[in-house]
Protein backbone atom coordinates (compact mmCIF):
# COMPACT_ATOMS: atom_id res chain seq x y z
CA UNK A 1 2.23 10.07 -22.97
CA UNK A 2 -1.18 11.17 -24.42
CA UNK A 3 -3.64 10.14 -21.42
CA UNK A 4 -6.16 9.02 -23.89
CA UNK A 5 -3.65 5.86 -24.47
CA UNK A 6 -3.67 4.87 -21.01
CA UNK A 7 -6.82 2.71 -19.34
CA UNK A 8 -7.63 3.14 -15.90
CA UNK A 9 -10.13 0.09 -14.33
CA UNK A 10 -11.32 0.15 -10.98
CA UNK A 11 -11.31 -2.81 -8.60
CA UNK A 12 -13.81 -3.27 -5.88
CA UNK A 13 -11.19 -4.28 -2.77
CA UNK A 14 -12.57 -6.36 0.99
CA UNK A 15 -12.63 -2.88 2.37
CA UNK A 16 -16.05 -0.99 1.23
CA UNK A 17 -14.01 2.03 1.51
CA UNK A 18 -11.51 1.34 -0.31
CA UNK A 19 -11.37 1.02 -4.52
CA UNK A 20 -8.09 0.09 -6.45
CA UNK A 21 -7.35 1.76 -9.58
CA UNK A 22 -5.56 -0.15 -12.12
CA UNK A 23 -3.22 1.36 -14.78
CA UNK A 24 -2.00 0.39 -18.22
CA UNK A 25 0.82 2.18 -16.83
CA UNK A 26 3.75 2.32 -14.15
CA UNK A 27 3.01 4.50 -11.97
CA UNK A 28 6.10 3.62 -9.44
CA UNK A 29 8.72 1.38 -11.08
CA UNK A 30 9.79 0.32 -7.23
CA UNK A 31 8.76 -2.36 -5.04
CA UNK A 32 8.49 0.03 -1.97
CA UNK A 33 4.92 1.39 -1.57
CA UNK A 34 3.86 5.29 -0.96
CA UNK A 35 1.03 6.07 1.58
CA UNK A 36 -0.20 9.06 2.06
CA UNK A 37 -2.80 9.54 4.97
CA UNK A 38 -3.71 13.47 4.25
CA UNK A 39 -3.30 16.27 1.91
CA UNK A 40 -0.19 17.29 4.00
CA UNK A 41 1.79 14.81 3.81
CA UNK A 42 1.13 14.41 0.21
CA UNK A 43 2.68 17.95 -0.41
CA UNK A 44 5.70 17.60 1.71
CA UNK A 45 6.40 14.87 -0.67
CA UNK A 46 5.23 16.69 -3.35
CA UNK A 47 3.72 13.78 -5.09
CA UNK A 48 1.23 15.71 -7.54
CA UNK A 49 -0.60 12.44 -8.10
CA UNK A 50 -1.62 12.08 -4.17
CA UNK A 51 -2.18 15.72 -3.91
CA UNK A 52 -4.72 15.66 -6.62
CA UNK A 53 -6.50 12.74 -5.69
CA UNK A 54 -6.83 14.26 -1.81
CA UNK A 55 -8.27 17.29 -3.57
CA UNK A 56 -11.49 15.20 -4.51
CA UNK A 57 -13.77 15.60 -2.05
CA UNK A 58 -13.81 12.77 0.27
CA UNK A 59 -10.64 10.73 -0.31
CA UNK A 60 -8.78 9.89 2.78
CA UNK A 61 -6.08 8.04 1.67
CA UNK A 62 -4.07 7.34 -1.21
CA UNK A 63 -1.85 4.18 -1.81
CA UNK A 64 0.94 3.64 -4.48
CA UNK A 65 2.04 0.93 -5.87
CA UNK A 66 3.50 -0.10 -9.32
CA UNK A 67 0.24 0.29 -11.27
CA UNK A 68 -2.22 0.75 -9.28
CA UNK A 69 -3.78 3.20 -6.86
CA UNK A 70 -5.90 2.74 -3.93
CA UNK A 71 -7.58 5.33 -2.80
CA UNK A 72 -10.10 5.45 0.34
CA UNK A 73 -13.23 7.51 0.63
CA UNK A 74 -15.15 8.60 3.74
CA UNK A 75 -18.41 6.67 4.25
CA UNK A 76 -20.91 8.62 3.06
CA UNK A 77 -19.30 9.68 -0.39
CA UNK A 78 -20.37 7.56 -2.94
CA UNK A 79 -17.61 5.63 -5.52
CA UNK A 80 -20.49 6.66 -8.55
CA UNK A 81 -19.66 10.37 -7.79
CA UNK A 82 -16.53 9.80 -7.50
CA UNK A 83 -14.24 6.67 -9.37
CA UNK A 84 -14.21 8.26 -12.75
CA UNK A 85 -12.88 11.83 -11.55
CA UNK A 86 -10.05 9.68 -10.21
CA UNK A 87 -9.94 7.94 -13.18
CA UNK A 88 -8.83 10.98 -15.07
CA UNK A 89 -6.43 12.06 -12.74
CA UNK A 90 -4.61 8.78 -12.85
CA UNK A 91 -4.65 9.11 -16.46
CA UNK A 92 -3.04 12.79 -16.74
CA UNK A 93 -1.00 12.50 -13.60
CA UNK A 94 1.65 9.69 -15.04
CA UNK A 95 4.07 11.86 -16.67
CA UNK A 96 4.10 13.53 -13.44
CA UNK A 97 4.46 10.69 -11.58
CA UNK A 98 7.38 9.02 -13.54
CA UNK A 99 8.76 12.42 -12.86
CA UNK A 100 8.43 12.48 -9.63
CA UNK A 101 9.38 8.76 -8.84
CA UNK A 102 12.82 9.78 -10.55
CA UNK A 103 13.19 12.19 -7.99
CA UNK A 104 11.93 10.31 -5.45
CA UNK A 105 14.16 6.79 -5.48
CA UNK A 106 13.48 4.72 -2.79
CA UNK A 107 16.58 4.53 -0.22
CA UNK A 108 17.34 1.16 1.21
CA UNK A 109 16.50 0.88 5.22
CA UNK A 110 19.51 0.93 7.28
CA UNK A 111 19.66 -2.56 8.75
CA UNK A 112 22.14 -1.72 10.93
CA UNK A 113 20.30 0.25 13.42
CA UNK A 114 17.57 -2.53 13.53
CA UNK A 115 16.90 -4.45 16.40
CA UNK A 116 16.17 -7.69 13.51
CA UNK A 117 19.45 -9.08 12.09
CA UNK A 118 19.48 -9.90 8.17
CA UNK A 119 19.17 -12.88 8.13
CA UNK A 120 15.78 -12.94 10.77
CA UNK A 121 14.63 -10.07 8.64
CA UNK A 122 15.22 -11.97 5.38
CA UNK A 123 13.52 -15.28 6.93
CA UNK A 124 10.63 -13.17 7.78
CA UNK A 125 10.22 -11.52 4.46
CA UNK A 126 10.25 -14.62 2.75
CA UNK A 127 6.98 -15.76 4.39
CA UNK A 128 5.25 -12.20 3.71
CA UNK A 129 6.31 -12.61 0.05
CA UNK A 130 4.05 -15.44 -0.05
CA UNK A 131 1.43 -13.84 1.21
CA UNK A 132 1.80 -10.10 -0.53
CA UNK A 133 0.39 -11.01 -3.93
CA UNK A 134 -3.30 -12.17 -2.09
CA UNK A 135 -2.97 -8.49 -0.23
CA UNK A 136 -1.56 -6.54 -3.14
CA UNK A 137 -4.70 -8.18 -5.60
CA UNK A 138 -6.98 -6.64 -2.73
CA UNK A 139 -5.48 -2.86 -3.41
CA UNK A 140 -2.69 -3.42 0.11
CA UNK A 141 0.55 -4.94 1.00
CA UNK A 142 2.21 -6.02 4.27
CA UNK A 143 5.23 -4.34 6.04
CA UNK A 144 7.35 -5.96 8.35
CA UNK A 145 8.10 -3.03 11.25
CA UNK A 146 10.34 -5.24 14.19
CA UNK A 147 10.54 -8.27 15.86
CA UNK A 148 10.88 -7.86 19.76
CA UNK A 149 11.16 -11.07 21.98
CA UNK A 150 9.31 -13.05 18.92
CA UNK A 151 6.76 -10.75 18.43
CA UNK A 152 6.47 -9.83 14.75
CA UNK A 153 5.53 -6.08 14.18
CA UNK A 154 2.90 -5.81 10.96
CA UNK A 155 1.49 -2.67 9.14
CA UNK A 156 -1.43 -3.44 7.08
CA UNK A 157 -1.66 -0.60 4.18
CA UNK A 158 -3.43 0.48 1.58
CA UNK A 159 -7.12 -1.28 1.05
CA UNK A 160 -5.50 -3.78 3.68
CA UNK A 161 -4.92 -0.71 6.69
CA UNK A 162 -8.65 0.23 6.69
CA UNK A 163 -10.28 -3.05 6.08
CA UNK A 164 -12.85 -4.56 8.31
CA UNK A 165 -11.02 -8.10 7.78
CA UNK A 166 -7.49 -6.95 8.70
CA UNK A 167 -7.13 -8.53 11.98
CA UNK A 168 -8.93 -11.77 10.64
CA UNK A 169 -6.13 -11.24 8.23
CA UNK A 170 -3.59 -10.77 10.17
CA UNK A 171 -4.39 -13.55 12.45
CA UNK A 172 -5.54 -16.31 10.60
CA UNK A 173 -3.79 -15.43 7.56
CA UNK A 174 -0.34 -13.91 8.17
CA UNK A 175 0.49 -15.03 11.72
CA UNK A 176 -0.65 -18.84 10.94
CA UNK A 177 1.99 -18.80 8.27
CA UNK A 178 4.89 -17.09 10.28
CA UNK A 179 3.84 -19.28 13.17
CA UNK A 180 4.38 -22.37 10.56
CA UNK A 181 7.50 -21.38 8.78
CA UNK A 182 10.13 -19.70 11.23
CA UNK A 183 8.77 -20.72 14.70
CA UNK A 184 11.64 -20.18 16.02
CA UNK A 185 11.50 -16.40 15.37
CA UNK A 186 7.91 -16.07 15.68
CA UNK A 187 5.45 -16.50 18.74
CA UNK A 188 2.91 -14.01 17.91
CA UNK A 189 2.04 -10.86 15.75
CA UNK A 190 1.08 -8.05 16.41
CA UNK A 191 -0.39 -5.49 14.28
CA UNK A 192 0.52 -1.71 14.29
CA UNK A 193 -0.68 1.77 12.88
């Protein structure tokens, strides 16, 4: 696809650190989410989108989802010197990245060697699937890790992982509405790295 057909916006996200890029285009046809925390782990995956972007000066994070990118910056680089260098690479990395996403199929989680039965799990999911469109319009998404003795394991990710709100978040936002819909799975949350 000629890159001059595809738009790239950016997003301002809660985090200050964090900006969302938009796409015209797919970048990841797959409900699963990639996040990359450094150079290296982008190139064990060999995702030539994430390396790229971690080859900007500054970035310290990249987050993939569908169409958009989120990509985090250390405080004292400034988005103006950076957003539309990552612009561009968005822009000439999607034929890559469809590529690479062939490749690169998500494979679903074994279940089985879960402490969380499916049905728990699927209860669970349920409520965060109310709740992931707010975090996904912010440049992040939810995970749901395990559930020991009614404790609900969270990752915040993407603009959501970094952001100075996330605990308010994940407090007021996310554990209020477990706490409300499956009580009796749910007692408290707790948020992990």
């Amino acid at each position: 696809m000629n890159s001059l057909e595809i738009s790239v916006r950016a997003e301002y996200t809660p985090n200050p650190n964090s900006l969302k890029f938009i796409s015209s285009e797919t970048l990841y046809p797959y409900s699963k989410s990639l996040s990359y925390l450094t150079l290296e782990e982008a190139n064990t995956a060999s995702n030539k989108l994430a390396t790229s972007l971690f080859a900007i000066e500054g970035i310290t994070k990249v987050f993939i989802m569908n169409n958009f990118v989120t990509v985090d910056k250390e405080e004292h680089v400034n988005w103006k010197d950076v957003h539309l260098e990552i612009k561009d690479v968005i822009k000439t990395s999607i034929d890559d990245m469809k590529l690479w996403a062939e490749d690169n199929k998500p494979v679903e989680a074994d279940l089985s060697e879960s402490s969380v039965s499916g049905g728990a799990r699927s209860r669970i999911e349920t409520v965060l699937d109310k709740i992931r469109p707010a975090l996904v319009a912010d440049g992040g998404n939810i995970e749901f890790v395990d559930l020991i003795d009614k404790d609900a394991r969270l990752r915040m990710v993407g603009a959501c992982g970094t952001c100075p709100s996330a605990l308010m978040t994940m407090k007021m936002g996310v554990e209020r509405a477990l706490l409300a819909e499956v009580p009796d799975l749910v007692e408290t949350v707790t948020q992990v790295f």
